[in-house]
Protein backbone atom coordinates (compact mmCIF):
# COMPACT_ATOMS: atom_id res chain seq x y z
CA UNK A 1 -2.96 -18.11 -14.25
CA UNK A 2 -2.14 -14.40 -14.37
CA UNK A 3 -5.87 -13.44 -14.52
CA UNK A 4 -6.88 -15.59 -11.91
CA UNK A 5 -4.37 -14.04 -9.69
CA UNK A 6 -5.32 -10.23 -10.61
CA UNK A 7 -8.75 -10.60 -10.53
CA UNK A 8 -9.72 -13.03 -7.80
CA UNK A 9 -6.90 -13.25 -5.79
CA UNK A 10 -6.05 -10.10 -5.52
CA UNK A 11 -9.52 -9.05 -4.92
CA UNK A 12 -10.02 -11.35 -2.38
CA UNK A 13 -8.06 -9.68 0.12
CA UNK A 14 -10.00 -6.80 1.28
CA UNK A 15 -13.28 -9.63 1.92
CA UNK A 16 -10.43 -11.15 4.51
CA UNK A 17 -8.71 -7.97 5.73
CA UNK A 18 -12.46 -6.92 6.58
CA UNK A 19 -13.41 -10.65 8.22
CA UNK A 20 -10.50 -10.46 9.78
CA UNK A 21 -11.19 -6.91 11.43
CA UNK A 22 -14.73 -8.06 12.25
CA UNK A 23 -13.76 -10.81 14.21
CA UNK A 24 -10.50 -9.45 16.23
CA UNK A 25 -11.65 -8.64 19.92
CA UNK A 26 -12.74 -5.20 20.95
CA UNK A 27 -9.68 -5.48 23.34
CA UNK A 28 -7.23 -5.39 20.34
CA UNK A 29 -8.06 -2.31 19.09
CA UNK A 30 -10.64 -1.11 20.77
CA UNK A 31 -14.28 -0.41 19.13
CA UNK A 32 -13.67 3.01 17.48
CA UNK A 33 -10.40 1.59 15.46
CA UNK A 34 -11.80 -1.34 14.50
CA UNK A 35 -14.76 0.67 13.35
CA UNK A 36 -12.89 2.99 11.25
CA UNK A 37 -10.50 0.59 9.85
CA UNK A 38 -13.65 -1.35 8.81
CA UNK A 39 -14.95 1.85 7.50
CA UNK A 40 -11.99 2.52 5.84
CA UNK A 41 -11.70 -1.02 3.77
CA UNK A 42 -15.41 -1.15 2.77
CA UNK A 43 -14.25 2.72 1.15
CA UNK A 44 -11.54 1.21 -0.60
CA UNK A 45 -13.10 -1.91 -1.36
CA UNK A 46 -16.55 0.13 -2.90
CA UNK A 47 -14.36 2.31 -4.78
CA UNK A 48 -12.74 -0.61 -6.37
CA UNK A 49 -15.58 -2.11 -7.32
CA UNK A 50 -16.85 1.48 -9.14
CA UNK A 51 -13.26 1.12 -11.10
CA UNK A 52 -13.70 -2.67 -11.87
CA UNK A 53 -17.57 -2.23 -12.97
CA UNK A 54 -16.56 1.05 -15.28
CA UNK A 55 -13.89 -1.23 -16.86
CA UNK A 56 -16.07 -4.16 -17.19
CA UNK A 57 -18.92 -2.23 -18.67
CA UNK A 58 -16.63 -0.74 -21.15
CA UNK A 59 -15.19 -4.32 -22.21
CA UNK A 60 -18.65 -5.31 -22.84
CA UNK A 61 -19.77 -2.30 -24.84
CA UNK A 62 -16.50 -3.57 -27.07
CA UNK A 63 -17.42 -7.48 -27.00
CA UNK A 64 -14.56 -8.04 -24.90
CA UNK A 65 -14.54 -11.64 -24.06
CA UNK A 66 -11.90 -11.04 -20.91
CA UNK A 67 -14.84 -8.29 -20.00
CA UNK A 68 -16.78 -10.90 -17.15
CA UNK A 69 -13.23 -11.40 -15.39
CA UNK A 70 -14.10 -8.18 -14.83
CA UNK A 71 -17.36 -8.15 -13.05
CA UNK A 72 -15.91 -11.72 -11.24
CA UNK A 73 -13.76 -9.23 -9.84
CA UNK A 74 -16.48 -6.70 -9.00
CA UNK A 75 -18.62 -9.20 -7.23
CA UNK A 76 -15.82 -10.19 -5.54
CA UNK A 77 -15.17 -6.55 -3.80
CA UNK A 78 -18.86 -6.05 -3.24
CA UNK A 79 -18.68 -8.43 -0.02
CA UNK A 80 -17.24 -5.83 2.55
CA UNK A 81 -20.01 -3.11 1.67
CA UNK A 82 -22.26 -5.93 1.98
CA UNK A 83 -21.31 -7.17 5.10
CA UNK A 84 -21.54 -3.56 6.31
CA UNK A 85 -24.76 -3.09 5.41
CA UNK A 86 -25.92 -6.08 7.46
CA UNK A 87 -23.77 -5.56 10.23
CA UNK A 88 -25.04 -2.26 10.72
């Protein structure tokens, strides 16, 4: 239970922090916010990937068996940059 909760639930939050951004109204918070708090979770959430990739590789090299919870996690903060990308 304890993994699932640090690496995909925990994860899963900047996907819906950025969904959630995407779809509030340009009346909320007005096209330049929204764009920079977008900007600024697809940062976070690409940095945290780098981190959970670098660990993950480094559990593999070692024949970690916990080491794919790892890149679950990864793939999992991948989906903001990704919807970036295609929204741009």
């Amino acid at each position: 239970m304890k993994r699932k909760v640090y690496h995909i639930i925990l994860p899963s939050i900047m996907p819906v922090l950025f969904l959630i951004i995407a779809f509030t109204p340009v009346e909320v918070l007005g096209c330049f916010m929204r764009g920079l708090i977008a900007l600024l979770i697809t940062l976070v959430s690409g940095l945290a990937a780098l981190v959970a990739v670098t660990i993950g590789v480094k559990g593999r090299v070692r024949n970690d068996r916990n080491s794919i919870w790892w890149v679950i996690s990864t793939l999992i903060l991948v989906i903001p940059l990704i919807a970036m990308v295609l929204q741009a």
